[in-house]
C-alpha atoms as a PDB file:
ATOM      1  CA  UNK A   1      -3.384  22.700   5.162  1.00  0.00           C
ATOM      2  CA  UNK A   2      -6.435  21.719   7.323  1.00  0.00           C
ATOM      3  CA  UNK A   3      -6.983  18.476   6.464  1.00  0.00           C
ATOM      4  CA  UNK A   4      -4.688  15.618   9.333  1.00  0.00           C
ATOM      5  CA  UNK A   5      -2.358  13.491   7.185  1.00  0.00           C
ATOM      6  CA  UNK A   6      -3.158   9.376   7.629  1.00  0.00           C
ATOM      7  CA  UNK A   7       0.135   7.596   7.766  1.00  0.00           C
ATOM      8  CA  UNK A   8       0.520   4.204   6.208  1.00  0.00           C
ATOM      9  CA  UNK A   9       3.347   1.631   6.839  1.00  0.00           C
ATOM     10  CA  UNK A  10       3.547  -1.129   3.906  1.00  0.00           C
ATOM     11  CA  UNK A  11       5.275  -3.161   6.568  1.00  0.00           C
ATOM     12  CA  UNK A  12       7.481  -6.187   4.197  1.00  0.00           C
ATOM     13  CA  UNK A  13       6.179  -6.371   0.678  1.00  0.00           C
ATOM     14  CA  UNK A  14       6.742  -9.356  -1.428  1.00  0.00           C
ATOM     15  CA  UNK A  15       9.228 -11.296  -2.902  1.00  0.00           C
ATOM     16  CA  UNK A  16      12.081  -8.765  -1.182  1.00  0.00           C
ATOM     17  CA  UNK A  17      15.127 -11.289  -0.033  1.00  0.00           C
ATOM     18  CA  UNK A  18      14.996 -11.067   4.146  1.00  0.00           C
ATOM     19  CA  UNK A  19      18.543 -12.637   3.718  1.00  0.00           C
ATOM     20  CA  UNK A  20      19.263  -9.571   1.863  1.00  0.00           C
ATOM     21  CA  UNK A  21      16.929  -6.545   3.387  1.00  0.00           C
ATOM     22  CA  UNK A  22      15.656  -6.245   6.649  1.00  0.00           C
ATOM     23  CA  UNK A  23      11.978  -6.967   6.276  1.00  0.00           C
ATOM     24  CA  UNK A  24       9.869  -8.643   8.747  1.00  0.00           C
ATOM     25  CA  UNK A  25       8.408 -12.384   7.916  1.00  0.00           C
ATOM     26  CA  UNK A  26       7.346 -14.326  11.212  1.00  0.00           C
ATOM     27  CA  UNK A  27       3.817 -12.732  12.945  1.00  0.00           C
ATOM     28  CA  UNK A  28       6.562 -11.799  16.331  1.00  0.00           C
ATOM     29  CA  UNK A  29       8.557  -9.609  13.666  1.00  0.00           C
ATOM     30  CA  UNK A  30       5.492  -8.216  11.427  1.00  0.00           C
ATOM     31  CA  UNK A  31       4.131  -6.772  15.245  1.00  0.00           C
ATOM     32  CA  UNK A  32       7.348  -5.389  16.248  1.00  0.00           C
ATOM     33  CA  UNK A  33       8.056  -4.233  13.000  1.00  0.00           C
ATOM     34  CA  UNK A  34       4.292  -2.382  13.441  1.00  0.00           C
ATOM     35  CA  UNK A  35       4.289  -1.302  16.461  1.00  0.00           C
ATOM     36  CA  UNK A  36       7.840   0.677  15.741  1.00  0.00           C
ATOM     37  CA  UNK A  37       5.962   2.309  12.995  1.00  0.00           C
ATOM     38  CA  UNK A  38       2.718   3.331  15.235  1.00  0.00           C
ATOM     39  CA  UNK A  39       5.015   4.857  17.332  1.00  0.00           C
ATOM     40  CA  UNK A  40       6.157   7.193  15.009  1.00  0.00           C
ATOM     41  CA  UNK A  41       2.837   8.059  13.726  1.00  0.00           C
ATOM     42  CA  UNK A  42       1.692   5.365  11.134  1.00  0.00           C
ATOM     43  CA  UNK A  43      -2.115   4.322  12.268  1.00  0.00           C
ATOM     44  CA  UNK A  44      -2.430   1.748   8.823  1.00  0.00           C
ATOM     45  CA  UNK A  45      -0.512  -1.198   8.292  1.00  0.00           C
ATOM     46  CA  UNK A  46      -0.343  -2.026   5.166  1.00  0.00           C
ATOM     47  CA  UNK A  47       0.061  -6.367   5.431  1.00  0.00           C
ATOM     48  CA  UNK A  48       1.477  -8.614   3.212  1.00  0.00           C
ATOM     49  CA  UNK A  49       2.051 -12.292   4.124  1.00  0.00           C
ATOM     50  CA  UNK A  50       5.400 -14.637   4.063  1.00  0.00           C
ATOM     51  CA  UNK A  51       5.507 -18.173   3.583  1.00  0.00           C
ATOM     52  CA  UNK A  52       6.629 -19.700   7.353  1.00  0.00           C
ATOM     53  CA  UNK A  53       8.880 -22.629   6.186  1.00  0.00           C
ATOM     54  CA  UNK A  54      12.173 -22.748   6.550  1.00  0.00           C
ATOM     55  CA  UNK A  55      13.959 -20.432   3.489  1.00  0.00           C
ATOM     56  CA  UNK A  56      11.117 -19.547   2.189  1.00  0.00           C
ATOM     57  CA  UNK A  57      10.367 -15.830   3.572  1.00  0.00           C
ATOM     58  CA  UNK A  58      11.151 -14.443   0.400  1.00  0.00           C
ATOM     59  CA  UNK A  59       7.933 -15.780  -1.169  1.00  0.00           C
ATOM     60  CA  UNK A  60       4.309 -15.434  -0.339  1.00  0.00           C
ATOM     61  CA  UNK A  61       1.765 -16.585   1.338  1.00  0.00           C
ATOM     62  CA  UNK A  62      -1.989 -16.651   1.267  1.00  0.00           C
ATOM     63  CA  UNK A  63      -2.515 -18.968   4.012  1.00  0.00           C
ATOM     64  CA  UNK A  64      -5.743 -17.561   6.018  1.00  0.00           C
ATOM     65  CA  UNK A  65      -4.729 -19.398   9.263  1.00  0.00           C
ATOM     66  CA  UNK A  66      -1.480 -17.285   9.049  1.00  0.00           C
ATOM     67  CA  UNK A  67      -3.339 -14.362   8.036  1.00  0.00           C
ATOM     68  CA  UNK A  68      -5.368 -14.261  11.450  1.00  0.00           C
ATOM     69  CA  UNK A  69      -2.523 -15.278  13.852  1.00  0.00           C
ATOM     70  CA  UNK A  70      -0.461 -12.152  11.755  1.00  0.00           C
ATOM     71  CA  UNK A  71      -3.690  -9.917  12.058  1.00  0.00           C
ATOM     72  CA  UNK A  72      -4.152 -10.741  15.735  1.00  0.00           C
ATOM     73  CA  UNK A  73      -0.430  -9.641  16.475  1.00  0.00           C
ATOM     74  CA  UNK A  74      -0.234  -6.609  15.041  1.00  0.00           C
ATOM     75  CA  UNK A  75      -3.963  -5.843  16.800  1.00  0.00           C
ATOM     76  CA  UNK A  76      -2.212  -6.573  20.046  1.00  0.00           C
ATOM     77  CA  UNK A  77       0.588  -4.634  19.406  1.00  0.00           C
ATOM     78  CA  UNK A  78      -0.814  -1.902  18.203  1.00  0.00           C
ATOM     79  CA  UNK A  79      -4.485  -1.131  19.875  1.00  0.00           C
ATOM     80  CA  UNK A  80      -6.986   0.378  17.417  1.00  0.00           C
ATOM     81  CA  UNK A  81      -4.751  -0.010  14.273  1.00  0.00           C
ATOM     82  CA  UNK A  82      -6.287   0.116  10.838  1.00  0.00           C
ATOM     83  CA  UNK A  83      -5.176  -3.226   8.812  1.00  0.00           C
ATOM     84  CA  UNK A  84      -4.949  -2.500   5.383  1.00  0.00           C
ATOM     85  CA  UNK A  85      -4.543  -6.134   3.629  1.00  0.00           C
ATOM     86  CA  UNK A  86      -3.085  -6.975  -0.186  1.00  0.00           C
ATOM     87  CA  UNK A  87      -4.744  -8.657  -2.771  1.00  0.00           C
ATOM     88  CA  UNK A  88      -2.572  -8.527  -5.171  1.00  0.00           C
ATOM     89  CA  UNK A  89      -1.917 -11.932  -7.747  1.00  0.00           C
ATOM     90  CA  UNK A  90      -0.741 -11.882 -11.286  1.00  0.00           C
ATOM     91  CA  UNK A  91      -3.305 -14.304 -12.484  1.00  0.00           C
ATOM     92  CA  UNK A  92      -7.296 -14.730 -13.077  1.00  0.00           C
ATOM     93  CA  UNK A  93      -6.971 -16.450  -9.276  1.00  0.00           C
ATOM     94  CA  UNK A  94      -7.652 -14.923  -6.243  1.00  0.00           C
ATOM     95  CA  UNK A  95      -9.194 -17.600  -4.298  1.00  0.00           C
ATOM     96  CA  UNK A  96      -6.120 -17.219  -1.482  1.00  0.00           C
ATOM     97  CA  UNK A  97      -6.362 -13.473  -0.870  1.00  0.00           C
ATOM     98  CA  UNK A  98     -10.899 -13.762  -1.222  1.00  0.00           C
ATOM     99  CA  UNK A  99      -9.599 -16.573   1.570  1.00  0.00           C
ATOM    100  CA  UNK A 100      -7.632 -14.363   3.733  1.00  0.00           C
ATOM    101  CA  UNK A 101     -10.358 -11.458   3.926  1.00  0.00           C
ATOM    102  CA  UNK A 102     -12.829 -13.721   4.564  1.00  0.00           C
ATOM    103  CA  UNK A 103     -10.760 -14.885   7.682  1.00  0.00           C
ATOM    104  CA  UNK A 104      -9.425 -11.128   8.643  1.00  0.00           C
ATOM    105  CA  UNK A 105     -12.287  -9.042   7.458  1.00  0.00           C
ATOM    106  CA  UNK A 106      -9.765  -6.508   7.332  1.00  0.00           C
ATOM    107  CA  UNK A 107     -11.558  -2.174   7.227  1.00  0.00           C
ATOM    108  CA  UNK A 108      -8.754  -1.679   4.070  1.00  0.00           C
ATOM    109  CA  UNK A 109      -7.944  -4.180   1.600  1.00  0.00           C
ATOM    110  CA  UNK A 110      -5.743  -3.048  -1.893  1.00  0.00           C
ATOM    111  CA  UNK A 111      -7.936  -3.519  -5.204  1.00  0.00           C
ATOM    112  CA  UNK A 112      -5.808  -3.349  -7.962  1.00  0.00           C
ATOM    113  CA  UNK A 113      -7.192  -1.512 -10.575  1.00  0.00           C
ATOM    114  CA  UNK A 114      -5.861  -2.259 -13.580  1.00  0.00           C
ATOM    115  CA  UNK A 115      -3.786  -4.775 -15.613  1.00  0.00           C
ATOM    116  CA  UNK A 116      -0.022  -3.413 -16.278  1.00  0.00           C
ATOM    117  CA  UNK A 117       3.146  -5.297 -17.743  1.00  0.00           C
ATOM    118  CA  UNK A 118       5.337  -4.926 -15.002  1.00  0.00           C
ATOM    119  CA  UNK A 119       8.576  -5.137 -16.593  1.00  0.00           C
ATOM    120  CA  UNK A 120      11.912  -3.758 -15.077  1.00  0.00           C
ATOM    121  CA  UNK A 121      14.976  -3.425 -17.567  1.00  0.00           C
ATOM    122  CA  UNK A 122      18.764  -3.448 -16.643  1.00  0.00           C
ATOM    123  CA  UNK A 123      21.141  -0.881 -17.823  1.00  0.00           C
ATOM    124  CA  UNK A 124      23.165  -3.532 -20.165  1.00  0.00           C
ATOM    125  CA  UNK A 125      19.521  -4.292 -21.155  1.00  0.00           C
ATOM    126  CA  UNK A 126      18.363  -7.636 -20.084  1.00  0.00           C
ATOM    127  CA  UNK A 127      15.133  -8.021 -17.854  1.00  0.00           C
ATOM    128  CA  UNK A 128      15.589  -7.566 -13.621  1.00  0.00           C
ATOM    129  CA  UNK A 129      12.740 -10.428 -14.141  1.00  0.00           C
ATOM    130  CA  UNK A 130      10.823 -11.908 -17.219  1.00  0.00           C
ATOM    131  CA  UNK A 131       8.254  -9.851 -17.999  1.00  0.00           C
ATOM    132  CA  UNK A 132       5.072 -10.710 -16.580  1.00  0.00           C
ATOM    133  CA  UNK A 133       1.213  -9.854 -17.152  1.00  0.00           C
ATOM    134  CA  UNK A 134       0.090  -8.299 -13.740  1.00  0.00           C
ATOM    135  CA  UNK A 135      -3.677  -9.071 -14.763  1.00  0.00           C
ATOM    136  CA  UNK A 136      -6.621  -6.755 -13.445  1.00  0.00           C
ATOM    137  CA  UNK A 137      -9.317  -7.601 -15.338  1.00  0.00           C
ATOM    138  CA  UNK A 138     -12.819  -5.966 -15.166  1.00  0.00           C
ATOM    139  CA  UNK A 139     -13.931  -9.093 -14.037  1.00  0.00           C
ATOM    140  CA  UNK A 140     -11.681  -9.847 -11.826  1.00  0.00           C
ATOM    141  CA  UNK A 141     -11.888  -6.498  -9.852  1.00  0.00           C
ATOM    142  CA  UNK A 142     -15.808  -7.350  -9.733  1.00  0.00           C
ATOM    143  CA  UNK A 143     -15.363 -10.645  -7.673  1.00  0.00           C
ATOM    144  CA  UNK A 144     -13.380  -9.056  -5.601  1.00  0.00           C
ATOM    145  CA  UNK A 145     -15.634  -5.922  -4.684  1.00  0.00           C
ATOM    146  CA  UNK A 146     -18.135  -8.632  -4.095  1.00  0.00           C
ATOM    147  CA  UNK A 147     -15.804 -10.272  -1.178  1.00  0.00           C
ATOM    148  CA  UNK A 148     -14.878  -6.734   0.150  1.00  0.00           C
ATOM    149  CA  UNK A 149     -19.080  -5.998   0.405  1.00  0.00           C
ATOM    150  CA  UNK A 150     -19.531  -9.228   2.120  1.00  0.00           C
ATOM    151  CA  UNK A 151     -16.558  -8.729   4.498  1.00  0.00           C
ATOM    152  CA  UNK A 152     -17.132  -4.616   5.218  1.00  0.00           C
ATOM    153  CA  UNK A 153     -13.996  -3.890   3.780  1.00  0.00           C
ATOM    154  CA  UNK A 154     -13.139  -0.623   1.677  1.00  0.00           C
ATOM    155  CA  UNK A 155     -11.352  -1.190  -1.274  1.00  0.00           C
ATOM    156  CA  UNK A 156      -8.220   1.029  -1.791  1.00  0.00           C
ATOM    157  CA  UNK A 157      -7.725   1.170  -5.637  1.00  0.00           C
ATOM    158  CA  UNK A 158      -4.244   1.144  -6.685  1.00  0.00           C
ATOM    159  CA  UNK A 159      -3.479   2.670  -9.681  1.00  0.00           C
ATOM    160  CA  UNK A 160      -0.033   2.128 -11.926  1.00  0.00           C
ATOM    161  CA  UNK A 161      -0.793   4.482 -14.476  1.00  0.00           C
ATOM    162  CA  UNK A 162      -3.115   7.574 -15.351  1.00  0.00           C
ATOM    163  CA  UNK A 163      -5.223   4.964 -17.694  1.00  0.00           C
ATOM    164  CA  UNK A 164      -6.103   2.933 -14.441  1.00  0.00           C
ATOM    165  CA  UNK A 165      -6.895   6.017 -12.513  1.00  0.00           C
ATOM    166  CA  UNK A 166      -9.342   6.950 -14.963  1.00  0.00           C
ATOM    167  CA  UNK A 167     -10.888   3.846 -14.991  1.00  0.00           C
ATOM    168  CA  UNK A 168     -11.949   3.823 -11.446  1.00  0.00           C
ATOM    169  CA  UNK A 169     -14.374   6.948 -12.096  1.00  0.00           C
ATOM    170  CA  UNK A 170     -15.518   4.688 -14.808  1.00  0.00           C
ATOM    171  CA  UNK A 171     -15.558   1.736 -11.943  1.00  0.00           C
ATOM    172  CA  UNK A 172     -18.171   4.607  -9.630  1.00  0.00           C
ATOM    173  CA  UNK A 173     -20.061   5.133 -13.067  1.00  0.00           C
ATOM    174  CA  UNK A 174     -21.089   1.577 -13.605  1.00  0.00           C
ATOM    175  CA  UNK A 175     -22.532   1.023 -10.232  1.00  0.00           C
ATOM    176  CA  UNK A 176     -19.591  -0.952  -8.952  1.00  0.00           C
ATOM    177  CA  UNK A 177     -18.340   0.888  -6.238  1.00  0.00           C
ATOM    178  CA  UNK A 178     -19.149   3.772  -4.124  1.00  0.00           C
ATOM    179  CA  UNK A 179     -16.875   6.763  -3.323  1.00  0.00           C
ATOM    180  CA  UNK A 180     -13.969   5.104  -4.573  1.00  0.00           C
ATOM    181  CA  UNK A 181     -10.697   5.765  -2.449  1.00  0.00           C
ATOM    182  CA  UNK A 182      -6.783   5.546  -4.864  1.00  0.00           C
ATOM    183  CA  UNK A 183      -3.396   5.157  -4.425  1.00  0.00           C
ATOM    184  CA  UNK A 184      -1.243   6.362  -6.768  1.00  0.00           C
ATOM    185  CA  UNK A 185       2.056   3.970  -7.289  1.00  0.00           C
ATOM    186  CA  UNK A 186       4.820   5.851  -8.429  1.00  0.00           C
ATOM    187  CA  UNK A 187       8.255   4.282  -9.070  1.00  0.00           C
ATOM    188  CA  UNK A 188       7.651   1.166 -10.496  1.00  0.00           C
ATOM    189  CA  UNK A 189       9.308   0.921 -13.697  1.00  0.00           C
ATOM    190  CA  UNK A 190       6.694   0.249 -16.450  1.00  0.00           C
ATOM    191  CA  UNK A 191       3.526   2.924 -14.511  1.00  0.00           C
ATOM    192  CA  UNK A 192       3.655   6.309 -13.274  1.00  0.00           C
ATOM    193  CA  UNK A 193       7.626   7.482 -12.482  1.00  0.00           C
ATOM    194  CA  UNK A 194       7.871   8.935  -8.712  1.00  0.00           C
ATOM    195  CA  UNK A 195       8.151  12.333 -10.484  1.00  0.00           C
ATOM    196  CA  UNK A 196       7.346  15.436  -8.158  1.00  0.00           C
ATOM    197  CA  UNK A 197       5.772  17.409 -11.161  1.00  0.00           C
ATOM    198  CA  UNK A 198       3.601  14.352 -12.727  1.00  0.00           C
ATOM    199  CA  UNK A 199       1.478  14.536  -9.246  1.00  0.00           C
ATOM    200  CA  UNK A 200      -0.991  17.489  -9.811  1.00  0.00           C
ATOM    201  CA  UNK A 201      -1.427  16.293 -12.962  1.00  0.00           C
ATOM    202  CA  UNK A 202      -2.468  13.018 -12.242  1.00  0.00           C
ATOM    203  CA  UNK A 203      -4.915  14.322  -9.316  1.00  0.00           C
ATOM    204  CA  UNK A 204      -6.957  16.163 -11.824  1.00  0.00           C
ATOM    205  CA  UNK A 205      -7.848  12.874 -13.356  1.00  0.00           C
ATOM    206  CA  UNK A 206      -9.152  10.970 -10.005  1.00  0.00           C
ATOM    207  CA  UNK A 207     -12.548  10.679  -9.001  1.00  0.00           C
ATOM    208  CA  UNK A 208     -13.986  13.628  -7.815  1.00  0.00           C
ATOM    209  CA  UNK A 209     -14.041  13.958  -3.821  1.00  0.00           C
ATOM    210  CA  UNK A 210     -11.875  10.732  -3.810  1.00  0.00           C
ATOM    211  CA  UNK A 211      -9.755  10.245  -0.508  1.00  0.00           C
ATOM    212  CA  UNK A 212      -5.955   9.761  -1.749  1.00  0.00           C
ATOM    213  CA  UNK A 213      -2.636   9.095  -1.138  1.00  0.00           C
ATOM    214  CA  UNK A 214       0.711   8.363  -2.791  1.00  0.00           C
ATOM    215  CA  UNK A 215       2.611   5.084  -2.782  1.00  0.00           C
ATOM    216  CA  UNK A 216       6.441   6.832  -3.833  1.00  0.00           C
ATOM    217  CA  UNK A 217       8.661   3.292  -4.870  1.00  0.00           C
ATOM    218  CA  UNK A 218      12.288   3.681  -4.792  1.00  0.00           C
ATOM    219  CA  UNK A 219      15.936   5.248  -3.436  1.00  0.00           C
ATOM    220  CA  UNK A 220      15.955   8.584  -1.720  1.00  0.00           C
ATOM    221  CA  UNK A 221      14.840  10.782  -4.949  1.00  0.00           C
ATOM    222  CA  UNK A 222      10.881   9.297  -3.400  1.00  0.00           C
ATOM    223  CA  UNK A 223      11.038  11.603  -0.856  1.00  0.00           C
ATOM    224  CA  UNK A 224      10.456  14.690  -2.792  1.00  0.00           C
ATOM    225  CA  UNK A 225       7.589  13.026  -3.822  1.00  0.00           C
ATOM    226  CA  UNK A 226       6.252  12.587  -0.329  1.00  0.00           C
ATOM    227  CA  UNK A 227       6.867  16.301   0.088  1.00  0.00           C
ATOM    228  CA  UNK A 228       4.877  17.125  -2.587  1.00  0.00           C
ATOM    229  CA  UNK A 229       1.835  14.816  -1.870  1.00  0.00           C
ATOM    230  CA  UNK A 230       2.205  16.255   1.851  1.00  0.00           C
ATOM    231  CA  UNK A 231       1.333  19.808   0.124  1.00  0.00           C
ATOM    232  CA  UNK A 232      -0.969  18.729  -2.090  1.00  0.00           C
ATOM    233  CA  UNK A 233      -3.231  17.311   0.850  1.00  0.00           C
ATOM    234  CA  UNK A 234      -2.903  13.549   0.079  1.00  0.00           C
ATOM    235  CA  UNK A 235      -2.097  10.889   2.954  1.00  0.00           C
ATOM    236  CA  UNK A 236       0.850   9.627   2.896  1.00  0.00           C
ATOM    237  CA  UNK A 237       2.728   5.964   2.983  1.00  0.00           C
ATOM    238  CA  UNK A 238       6.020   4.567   3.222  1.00  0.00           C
ATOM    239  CA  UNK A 239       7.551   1.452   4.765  1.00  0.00           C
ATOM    240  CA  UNK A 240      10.001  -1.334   3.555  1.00  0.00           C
ATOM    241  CA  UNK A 241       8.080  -2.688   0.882  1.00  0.00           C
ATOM    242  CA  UNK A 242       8.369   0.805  -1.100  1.00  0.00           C
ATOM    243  CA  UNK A 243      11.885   1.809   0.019  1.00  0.00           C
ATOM    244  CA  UNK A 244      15.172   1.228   2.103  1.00  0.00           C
ATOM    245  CA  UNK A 245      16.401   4.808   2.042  1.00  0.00           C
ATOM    246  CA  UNK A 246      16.004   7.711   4.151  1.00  0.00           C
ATOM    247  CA  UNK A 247      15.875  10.972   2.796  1.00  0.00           C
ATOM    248  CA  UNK A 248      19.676  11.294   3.580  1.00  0.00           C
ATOM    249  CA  UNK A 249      20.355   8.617   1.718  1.00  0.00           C
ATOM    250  CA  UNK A 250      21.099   6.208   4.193  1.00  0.00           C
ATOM    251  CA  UNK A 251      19.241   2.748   4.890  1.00  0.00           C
ATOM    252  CA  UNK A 252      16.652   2.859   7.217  1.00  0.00           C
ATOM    253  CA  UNK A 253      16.867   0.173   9.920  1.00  0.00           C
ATOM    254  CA  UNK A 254      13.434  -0.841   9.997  1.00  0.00           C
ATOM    255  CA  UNK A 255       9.675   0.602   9.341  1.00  0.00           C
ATOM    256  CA  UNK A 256       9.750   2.689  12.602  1.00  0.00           C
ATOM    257  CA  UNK A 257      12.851   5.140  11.046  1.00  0.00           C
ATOM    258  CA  UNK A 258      10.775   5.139   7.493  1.00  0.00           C
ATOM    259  CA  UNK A 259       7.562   6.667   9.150  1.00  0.00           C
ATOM    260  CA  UNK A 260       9.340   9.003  11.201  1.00  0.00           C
ATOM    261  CA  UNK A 261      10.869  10.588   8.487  1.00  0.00           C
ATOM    262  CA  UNK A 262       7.455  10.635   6.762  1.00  0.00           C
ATOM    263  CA  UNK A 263       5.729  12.543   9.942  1.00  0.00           C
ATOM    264  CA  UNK A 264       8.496  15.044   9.713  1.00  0.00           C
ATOM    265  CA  UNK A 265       7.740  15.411   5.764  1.00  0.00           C
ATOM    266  CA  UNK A 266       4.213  15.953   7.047  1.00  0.00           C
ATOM    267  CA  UNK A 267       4.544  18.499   9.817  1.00  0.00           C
ATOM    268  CA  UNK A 268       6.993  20.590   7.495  1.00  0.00           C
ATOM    269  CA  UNK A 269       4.167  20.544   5.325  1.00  0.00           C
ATOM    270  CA  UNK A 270       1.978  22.038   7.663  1.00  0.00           C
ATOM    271  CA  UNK A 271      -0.361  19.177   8.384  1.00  0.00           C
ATOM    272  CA  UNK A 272      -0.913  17.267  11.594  1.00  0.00           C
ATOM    273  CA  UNK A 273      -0.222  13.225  12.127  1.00  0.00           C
ATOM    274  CA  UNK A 274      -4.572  11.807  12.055  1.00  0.00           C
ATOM    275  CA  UNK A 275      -5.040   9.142  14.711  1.00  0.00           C
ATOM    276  CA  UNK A 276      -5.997   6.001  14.217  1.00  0.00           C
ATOM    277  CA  UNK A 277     -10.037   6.977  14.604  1.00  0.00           C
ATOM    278  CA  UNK A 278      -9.864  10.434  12.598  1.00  0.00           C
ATOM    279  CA  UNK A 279      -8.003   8.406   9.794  1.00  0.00           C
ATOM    280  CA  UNK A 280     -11.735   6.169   9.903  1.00  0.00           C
ATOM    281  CA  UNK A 281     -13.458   9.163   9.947  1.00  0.00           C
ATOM    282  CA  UNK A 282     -11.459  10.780   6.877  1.00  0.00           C
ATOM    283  CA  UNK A 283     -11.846   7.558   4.905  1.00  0.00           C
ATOM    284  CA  UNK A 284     -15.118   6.756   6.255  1.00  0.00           C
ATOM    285  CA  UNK A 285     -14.735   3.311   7.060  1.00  0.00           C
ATOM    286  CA  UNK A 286     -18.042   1.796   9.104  1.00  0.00           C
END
């Protein structure tokens, strides 16, 4: 394989309990948690934002002034990193994340690509959550390619399902973007499953020439996924928003164990860790 793998670290997520798990909230934590992972080979971070009040780091935030101080920490701690920032809101608005990239002007941002009920069903058959409308719309996705032009940021279209992969080569067709970069999110419940065997399947279907990677959500079954995406030539991702397990089994303590893993999923693969500046160059960020 000839092509260098890119490492990503989605470094906390949302919503995810940090009474419960152990996923970084505070800007100290989010740049330790960071640097751990560019240590071990992870040259994105993937960023979400926590609310700072007291009991309330389970839920989000889209406070810009919080998004700086949180970009600024992880730039410190990790010199040269690529920040790779969510957009990601269930409704029509987006005025809080169009807020935070306008403060960060982050080189990655997340563009969802489609709209998906993201429902999640227990085995005696009541909801995990009430089912709720994750809305994409055309128009939506427009406004926000208009922020990422004015900001210099490259969209990274995240795609649930193969209908939403397909639609960004319809997204290239219309004039909207330009050599469109996807993610494929497997594992959530109601899109793509983090199958092994769905993979080349769903590649044929992605713009042609399109950079790629996988997003694998769940236990330790993900990590065959990872293997496969590693031989396939996609970059790769992992962190504590898309899993807690090893490949063992066992909980990872933080990011930095995640993403070591993932480089050794890589190399066994036969592809090389990218640095920080040959990731830019593979992606072709400005």
């Amino acid at each position: 394989m000839s092509q260098k793998a890119v490492i990503t670290c989605a470094l906390t997520g949302v919503l995810t309990d940090p009474r419960r798990h152990p996923v970084p909230v505070t800007p100290a934590e989010l740049a330790a948690e960071a640097r751990a992972a560019w240590e071990a080979g992870a040259v994105c971070m993937h960023v979400h934002l926590r609310d700072q009040g007291p009991g309330r780091g389970h839920l989000p935030s889209w406070d810009p002034a919080l998004a700086v101080e949180v970009a600024e920490a992880i730039r410190a701690a990790c010199p040269g990193v690529i920040l790779n920032f969510t957009t990601g809101v269930p409704g029509r608005d987006q005025s809080g994340p169009i807020a935070c990239l306008r403060a960060v002007r982050p080189e990655l941002a997340a563009c969802n690509a489609g709209s998906l009920n993201y429902l999640k069903a227990r085995a005696d058959g009541s909801w995990a959550w009430p089912p709720m409308l994750f809305e994409n719309t055309v128009e939506k996705i427009e406004e926000l390619l208009a922020v990422m032009r004015e900001t210099s940021t490259r969209p990274e279209f995240e795609c649930f399902d193969l209908g939403i992969l397909r639609s960004v080569g319809m997204f290239e067709a219309a004039g909207m973007v330009a050599r469109p970069q996807v993610n494929l999110v497997m594992g959530v419940a109601s899109g793509m499953p983090a199958d092994p065997e769905l993979l080349p399947l769903a590649l044929r279907y992605r713009p042609e020439g399109a950079p790629w990677q996988v997003t694998a959500i769940g236990r330790a079954e993900v990590w065959a996924l990872q293997a496969r995406a590693a031989e396939l030539g996609g970059h790769l991702r992992t962190g504590l928003e898309d899993t807690f397990y090893l490949p063992d089994g066992s909980r990872a303590a933080g990011n930095g164990a995640l993403v070591a893993a993932l480089a050794s999923v890589a190399r066994a693969a036969g592809r090389e860790l990218a640095s920080a500046d040959e990731a830019r160059a593979i992606w072709g960020l400005e």
